[in-house]
C-alpha atoms as a PDB file:
ATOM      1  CA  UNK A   1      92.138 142.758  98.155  1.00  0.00           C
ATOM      2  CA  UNK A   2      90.930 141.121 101.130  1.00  0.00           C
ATOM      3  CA  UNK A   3      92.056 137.731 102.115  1.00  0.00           C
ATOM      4  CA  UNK A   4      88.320 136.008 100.973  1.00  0.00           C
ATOM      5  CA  UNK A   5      88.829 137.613  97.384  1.00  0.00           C
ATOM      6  CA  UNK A   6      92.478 135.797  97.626  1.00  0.00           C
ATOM      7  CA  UNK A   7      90.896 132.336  97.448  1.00  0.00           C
ATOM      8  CA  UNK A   8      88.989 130.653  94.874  1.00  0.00           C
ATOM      9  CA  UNK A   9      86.228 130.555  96.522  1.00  0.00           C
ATOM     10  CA  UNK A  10      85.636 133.056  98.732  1.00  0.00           C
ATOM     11  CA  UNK A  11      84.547 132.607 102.553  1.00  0.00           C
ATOM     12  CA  UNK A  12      82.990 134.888 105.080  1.00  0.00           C
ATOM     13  CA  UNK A  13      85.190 136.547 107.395  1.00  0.00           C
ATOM     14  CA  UNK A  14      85.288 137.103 110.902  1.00  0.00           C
ATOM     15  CA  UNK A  15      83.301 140.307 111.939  1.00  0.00           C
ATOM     16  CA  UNK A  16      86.265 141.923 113.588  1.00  0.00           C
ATOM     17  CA  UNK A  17      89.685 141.453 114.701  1.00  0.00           C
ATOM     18  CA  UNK A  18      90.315 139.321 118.531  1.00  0.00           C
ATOM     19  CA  UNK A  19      93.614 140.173 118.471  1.00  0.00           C
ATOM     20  CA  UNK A  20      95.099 140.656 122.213  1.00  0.00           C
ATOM     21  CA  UNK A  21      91.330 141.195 123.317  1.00  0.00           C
ATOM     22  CA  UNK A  22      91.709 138.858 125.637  1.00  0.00           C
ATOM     23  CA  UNK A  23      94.417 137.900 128.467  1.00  0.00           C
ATOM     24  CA  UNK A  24      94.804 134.650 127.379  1.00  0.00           C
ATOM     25  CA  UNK A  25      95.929 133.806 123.395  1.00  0.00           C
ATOM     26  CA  UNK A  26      92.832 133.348 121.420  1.00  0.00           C
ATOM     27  CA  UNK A  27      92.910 130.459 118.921  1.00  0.00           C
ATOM     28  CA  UNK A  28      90.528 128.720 116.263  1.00  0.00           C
ATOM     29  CA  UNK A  29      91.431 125.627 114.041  1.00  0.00           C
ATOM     30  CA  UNK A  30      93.112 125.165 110.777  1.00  0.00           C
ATOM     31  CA  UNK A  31      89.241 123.840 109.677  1.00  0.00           C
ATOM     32  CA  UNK A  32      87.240 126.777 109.887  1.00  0.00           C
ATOM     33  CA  UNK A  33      87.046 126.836 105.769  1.00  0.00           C
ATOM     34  CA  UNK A  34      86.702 123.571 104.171  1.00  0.00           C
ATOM     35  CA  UNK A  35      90.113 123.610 102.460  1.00  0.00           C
ATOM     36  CA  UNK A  36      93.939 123.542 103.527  1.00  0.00           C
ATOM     37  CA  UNK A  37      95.668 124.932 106.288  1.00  0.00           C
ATOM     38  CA  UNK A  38      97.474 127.937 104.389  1.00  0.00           C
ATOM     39  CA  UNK A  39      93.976 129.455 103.025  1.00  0.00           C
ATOM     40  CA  UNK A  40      92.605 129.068 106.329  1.00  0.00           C
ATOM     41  CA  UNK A  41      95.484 130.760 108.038  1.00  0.00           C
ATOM     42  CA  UNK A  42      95.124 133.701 105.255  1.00  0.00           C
ATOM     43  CA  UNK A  43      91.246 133.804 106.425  1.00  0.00           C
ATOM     44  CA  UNK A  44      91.869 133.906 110.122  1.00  0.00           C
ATOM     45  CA  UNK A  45      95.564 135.337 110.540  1.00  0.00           C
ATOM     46  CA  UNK A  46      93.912 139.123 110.389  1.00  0.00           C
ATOM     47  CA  UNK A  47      91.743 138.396 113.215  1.00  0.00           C
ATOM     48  CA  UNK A  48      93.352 135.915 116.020  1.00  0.00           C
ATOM     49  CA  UNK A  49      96.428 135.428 118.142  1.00  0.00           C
ATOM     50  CA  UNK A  50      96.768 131.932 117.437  1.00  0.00           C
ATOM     51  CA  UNK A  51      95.405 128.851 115.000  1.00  0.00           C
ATOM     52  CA  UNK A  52      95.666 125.341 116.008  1.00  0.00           C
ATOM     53  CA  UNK A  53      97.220 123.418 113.149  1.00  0.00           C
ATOM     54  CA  UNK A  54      94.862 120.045 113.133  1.00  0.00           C
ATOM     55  CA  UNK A  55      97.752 117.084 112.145  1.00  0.00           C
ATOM     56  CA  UNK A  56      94.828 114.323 113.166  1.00  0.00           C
ATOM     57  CA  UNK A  57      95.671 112.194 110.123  1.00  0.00           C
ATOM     58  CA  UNK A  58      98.957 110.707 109.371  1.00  0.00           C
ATOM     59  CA  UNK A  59      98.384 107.091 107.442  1.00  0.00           C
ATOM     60  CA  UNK A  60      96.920 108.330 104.155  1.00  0.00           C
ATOM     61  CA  UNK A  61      99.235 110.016 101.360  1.00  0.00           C
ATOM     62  CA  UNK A  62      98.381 113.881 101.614  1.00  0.00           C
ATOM     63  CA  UNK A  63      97.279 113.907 104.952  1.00  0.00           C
ATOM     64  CA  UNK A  64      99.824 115.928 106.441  1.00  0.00           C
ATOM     65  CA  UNK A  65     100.934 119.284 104.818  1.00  0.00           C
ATOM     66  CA  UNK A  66     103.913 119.031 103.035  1.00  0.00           C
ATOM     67  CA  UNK A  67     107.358 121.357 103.565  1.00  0.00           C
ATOM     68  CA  UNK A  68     106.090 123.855 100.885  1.00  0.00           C
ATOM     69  CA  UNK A  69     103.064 124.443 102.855  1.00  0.00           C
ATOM     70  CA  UNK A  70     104.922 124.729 105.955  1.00  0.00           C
ATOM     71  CA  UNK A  71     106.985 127.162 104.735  1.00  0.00           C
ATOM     72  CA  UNK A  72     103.736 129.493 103.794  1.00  0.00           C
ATOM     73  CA  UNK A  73     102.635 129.126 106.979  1.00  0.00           C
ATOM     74  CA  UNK A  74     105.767 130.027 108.316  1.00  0.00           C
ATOM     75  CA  UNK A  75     105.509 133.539 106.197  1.00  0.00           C
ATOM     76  CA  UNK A  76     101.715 134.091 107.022  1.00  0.00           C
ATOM     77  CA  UNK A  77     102.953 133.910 111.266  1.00  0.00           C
ATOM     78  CA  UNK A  78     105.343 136.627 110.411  1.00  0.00           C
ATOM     79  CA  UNK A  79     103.077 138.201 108.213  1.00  0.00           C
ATOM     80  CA  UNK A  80     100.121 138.291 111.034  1.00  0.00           C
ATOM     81  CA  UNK A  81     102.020 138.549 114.010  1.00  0.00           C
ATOM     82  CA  UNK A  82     100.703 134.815 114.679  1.00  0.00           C
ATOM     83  CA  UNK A  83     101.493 131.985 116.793  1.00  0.00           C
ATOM     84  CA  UNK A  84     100.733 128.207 116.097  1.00  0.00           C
ATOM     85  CA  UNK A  85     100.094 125.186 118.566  1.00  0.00           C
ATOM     86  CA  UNK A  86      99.313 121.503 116.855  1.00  0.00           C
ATOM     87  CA  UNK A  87      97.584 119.174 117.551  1.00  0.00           C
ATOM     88  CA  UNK A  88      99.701 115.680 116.437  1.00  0.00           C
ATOM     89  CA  UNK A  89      97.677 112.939 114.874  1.00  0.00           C
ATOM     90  CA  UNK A  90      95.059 110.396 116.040  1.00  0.00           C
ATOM     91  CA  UNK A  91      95.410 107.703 114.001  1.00  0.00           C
ATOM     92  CA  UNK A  92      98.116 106.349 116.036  1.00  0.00           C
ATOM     93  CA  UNK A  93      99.331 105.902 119.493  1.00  0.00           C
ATOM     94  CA  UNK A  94     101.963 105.783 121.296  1.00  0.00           C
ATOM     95  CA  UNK A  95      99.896 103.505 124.299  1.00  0.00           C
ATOM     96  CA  UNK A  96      99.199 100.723 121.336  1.00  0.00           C
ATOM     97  CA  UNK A  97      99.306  97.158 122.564  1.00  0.00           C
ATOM     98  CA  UNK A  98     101.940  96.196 119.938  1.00  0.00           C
ATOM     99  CA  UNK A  99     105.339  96.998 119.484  1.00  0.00           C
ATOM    100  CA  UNK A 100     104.814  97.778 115.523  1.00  0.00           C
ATOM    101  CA  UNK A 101     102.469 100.238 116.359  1.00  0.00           C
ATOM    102  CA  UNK A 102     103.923 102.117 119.284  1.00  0.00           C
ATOM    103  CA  UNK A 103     107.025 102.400 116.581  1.00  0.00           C
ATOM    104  CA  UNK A 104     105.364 103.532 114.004  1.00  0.00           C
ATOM    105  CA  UNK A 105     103.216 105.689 116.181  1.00  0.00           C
ATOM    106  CA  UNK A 106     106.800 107.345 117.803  1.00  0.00           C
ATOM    107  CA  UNK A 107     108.146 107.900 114.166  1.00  0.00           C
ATOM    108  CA  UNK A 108     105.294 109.568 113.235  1.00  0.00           C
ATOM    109  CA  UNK A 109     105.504 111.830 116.282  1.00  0.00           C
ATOM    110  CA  UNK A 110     109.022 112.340 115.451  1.00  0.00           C
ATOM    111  CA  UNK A 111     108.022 113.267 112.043  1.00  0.00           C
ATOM    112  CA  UNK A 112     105.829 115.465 113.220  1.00  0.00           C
ATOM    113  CA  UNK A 113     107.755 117.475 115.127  1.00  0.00           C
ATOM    114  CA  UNK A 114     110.842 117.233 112.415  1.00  0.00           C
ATOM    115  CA  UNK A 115     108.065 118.591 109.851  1.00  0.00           C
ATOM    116  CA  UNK A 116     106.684 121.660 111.862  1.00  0.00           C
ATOM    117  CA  UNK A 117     109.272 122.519 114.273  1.00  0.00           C
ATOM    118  CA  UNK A 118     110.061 125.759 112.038  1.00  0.00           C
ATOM    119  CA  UNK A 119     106.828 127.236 113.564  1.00  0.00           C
ATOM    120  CA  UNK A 120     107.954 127.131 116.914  1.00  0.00           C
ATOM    121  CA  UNK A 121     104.535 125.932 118.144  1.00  0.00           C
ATOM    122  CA  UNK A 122     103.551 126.940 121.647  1.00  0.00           C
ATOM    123  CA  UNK A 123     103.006 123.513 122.398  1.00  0.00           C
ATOM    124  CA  UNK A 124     102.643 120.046 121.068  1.00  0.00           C
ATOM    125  CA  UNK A 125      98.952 118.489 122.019  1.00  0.00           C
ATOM    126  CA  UNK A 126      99.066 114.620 122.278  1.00  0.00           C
ATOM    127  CA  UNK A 127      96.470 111.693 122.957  1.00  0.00           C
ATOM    128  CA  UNK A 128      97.294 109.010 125.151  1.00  0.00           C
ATOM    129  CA  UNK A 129      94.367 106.664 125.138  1.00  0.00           C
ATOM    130  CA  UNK A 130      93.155 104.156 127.640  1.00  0.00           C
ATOM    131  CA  UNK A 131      90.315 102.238 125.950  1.00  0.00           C
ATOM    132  CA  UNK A 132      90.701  99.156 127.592  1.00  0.00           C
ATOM    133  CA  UNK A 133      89.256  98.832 130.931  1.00  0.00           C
ATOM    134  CA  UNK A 134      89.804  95.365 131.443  1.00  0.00           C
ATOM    135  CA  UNK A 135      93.695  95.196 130.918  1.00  0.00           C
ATOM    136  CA  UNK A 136      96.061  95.993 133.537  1.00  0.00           C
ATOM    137  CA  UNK A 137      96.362  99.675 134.357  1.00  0.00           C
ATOM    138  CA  UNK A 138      99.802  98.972 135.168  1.00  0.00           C
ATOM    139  CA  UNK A 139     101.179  97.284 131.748  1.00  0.00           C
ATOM    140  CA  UNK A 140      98.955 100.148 130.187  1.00  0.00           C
ATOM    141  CA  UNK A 141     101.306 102.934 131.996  1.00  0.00           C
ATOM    142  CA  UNK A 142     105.073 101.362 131.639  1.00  0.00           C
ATOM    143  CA  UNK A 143     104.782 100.888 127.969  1.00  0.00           C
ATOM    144  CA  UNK A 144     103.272 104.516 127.361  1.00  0.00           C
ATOM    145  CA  UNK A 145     106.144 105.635 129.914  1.00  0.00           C
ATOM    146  CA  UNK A 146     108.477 103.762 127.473  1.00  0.00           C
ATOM    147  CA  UNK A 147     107.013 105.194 124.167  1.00  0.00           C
ATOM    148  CA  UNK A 148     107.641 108.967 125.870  1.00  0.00           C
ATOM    149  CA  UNK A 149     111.254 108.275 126.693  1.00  0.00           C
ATOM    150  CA  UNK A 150     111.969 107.666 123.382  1.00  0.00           C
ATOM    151  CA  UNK A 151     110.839 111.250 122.392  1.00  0.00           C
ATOM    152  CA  UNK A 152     111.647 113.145 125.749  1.00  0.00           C
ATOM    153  CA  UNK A 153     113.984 114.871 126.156  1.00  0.00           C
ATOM    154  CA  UNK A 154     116.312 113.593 122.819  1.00  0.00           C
ATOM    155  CA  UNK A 155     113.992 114.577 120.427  1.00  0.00           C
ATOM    156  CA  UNK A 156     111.232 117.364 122.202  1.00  0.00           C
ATOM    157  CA  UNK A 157     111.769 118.653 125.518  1.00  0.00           C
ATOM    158  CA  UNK A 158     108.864 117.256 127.948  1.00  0.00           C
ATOM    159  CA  UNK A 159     106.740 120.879 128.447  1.00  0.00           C
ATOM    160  CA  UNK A 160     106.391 121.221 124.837  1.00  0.00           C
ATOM    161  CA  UNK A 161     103.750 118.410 125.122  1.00  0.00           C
ATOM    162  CA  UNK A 162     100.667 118.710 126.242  1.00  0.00           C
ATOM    163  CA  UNK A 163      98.763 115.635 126.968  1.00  0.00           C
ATOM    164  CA  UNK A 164      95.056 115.741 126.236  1.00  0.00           C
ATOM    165  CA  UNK A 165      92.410 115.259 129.196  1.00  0.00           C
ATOM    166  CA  UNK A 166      90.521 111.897 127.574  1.00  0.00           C
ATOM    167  CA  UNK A 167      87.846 109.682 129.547  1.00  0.00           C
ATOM    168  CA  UNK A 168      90.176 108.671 132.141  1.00  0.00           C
ATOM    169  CA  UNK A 169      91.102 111.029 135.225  1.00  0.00           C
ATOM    170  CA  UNK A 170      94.953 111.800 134.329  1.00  0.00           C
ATOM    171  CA  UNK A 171      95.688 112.107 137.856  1.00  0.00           C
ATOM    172  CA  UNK A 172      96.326 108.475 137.147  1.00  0.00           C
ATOM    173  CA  UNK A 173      99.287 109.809 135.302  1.00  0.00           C
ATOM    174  CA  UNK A 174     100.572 111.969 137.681  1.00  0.00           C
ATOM    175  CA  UNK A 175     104.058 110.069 138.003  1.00  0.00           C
ATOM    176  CA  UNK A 176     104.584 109.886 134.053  1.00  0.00           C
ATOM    177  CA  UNK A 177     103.374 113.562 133.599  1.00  0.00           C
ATOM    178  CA  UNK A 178     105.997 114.569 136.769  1.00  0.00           C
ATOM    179  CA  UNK A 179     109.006 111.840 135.673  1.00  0.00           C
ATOM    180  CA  UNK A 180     109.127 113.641 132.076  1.00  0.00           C
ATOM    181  CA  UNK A 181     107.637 117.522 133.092  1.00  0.00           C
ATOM    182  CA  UNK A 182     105.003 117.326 130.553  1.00  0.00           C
ATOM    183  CA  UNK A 183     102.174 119.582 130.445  1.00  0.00           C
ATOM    184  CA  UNK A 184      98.364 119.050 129.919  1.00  0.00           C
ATOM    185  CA  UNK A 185      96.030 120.199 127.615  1.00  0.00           C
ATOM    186  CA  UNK A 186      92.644 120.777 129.643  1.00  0.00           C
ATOM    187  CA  UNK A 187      90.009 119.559 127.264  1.00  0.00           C
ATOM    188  CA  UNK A 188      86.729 120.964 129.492  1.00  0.00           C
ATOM    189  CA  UNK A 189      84.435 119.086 127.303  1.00  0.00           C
ATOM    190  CA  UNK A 190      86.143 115.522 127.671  1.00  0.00           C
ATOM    191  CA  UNK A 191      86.079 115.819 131.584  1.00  0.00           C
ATOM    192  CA  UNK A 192      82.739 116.681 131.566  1.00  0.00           C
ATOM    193  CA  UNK A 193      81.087 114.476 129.702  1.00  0.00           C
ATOM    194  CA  UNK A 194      83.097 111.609 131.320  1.00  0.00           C
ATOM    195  CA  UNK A 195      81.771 113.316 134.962  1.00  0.00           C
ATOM    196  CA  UNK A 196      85.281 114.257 136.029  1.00  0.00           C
ATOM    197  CA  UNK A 197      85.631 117.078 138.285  1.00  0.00           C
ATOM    198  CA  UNK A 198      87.386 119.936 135.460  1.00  0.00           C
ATOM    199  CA  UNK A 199      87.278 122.613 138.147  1.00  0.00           C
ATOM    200  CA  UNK A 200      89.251 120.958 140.698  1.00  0.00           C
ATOM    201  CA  UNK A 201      91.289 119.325 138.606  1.00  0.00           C
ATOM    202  CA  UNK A 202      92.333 122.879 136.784  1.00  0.00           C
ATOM    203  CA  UNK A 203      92.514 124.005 140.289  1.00  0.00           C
ATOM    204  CA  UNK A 204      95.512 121.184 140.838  1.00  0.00           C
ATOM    205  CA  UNK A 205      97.649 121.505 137.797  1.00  0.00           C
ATOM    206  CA  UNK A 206      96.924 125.221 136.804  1.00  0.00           C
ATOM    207  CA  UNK A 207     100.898 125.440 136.274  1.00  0.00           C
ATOM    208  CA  UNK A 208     100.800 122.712 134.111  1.00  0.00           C
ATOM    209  CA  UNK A 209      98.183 123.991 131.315  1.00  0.00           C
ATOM    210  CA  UNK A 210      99.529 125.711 128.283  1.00  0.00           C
ATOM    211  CA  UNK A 211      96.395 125.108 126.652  1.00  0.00           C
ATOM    212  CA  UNK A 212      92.630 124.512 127.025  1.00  0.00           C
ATOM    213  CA  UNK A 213      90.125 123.679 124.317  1.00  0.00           C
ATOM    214  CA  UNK A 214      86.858 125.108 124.617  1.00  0.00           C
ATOM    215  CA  UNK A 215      83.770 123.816 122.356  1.00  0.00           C
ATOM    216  CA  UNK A 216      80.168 123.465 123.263  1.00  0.00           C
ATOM    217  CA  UNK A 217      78.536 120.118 123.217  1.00  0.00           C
ATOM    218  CA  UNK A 218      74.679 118.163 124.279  1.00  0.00           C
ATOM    219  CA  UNK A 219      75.726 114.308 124.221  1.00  0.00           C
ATOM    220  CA  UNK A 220      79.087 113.601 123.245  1.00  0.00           C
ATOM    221  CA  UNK A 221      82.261 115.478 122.244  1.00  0.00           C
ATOM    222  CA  UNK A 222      80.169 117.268 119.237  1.00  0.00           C
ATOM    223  CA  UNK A 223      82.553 120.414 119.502  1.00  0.00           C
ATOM    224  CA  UNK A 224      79.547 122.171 118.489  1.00  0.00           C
ATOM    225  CA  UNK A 225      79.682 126.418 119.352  1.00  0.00           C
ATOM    226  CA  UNK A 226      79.975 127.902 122.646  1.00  0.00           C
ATOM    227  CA  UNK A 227      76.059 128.633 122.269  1.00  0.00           C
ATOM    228  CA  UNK A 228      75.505 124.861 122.990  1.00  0.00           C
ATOM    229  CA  UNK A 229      77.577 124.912 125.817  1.00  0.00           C
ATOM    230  CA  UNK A 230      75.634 123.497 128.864  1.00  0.00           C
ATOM    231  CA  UNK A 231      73.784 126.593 131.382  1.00  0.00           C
ATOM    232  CA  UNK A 232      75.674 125.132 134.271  1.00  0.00           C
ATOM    233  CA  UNK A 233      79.605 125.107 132.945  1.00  0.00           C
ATOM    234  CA  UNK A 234      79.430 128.727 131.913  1.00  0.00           C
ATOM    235  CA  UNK A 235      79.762 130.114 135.009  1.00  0.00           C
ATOM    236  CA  UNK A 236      82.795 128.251 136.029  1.00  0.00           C
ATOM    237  CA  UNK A 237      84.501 128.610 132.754  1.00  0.00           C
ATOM    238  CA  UNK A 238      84.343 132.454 132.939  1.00  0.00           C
ATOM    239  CA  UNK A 239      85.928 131.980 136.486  1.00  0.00           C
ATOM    240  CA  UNK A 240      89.018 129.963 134.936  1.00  0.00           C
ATOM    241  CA  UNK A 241      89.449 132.224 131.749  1.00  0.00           C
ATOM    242  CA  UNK A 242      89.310 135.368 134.105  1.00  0.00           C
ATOM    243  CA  UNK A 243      92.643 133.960 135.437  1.00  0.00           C
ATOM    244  CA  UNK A 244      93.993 132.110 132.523  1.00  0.00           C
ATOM    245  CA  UNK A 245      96.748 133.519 130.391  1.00  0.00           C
ATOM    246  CA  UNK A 246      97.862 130.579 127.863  1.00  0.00           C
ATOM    247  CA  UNK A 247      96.215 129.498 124.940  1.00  0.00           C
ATOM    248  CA  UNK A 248      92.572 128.830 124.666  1.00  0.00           C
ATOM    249  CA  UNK A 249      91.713 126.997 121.039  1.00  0.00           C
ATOM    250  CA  UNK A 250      87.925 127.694 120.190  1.00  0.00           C
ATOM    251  CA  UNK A 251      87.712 123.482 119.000  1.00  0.00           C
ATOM    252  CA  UNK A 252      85.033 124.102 116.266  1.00  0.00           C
ATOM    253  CA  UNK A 253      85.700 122.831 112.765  1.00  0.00           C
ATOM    254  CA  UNK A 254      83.005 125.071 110.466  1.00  0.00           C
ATOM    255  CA  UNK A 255      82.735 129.111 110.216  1.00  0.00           C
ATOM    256  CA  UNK A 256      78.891 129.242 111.553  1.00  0.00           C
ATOM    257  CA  UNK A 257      80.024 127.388 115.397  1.00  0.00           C
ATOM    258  CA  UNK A 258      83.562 129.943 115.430  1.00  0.00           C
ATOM    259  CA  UNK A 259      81.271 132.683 114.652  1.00  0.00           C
ATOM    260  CA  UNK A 260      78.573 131.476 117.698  1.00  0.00           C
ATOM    261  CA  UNK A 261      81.781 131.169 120.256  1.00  0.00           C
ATOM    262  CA  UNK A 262      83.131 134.238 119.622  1.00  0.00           C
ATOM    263  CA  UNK A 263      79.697 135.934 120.727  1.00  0.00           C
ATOM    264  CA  UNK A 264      79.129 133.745 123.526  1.00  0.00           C
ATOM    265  CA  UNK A 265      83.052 134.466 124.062  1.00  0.00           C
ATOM    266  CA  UNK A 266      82.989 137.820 124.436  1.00  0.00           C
ATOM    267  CA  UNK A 267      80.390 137.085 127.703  1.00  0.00           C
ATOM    268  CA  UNK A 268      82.463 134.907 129.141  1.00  0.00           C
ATOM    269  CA  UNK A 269      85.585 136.663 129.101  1.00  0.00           C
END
């Protein structure tokens, strides 16, 4: 039985295994399929070294998996030689302008990380938003340095996060990421679209990047398939995966833009 005839409704599956094709881990998300994480796991486990488990939504009952299904994707990692990274939720944040909600946002982290630490994720990836141009940068950065020392190091040692390139150049960030050794997630679609300079800045803090996310785009952060990646990034994205050797998450959430960046992929690469 393959793992399509497994599910209710049975999905396409990949055309052939990725497995250590590549030097870097290859990963998809846990929202290739339109259903839970376990099924999708089942779908892609056979054919990649690692899935991004999406934890974007934390406020509505049933939006993160519960301990049983933990505990099948624990099985299906040993079962497929797999590896997990997550990506913790977005419907909080630990830069919020009130105290309530940096709290809640912290214990929700916590949970997080209480919830799935069984998988031994590669790494943790975490937003830290600045959406508000006109309040003081400075106010901005000591309460999101106060909301990470009360996770780091008690509760997750600083590496295991990776903070997300947003809109803002995180050099600005450079003393917070330093003062509690956390790493980055380089986001190449995020930087670009916001005209930051990706190269140089991968250039900088190579030994800082577990993880990159890789998606193709036109106008906004579409995370469309690597086919509608702009002409002009291709180039130097080849360069950087030719010496990467972390994780690179394929960000596409349907089987038909995973199935385009796995072609386009295999050029780059």
């Amino acid at each position: 039985m393959t793992a399509s005839e497994g599910l209710k409704n049975p999905y396409p599956n990949l055309p052939r295994s990725f497995k250590s094709v590549y030097p870097f881990s290859l990963a998809a998300t846990s929202f290739i399929y339109p259903d839970h994480m376990a099924p999708n796991v089942r779908m892609l486990g056979p054919y990649l070294d690692e899935i991004e488990l999406l934890f974007f939504e934390s406020t509505y009952p049933g939006s993160l998996p519960e301990p049983k299904e933990i505990n099948e994707l624990k099985r299906l990692s040993e079962e497929y030689g797999l590896s997990y990274n997550v990506h913790l939720p977005l419907d909080i944040s630990l830069t919020a302008k009130t105290p309530a909600d940096r709290k809640q946002a912290i214990e929700t982290v916590k949970y997080c990380i209480d919830l799935a630490g069984c998988l031994s994720p590669t790494t943790w990836t975490l937003h830290l938003p600045y959406e508000d141009a006109d309040e003081d940068f400075n106010y901005w950065l000591d309460r999101t340095g106060d909301s990470i020392s009360r996770l780091c190091p008690d509760h997750i040692e600083g590496p295991m996060l990776s903070v997300e390139t947003l809109s803002y150049p995180l050099e600005w960030i450079d003393g917070l990421l330093k003062a509690f050794d956390l790493s980055i997630c380089l986001d190449i679609c995020h930087m670009a679209i916001h005209g930051l300079d990706w190269k140089s800045f991968y250039e900088h803090y190579s030994e800082k990047i577990p993880i990159i996310h890789l998606y193709g785009f036109q106008h906004a952060h579409e995370h469309l398939g690597l086919d509608q990646m702009p002409g002009d990034i291709r180039k130097p994205v080849a360069d950087i995966l030719s010496r990467f050797s972390g994780t690179l998450c394929l960000e596409v959430f349907s089987y038909n833009h995973l199935d385009a960046s796995l072609k386009i992929l295999s050029q780059l690469a």
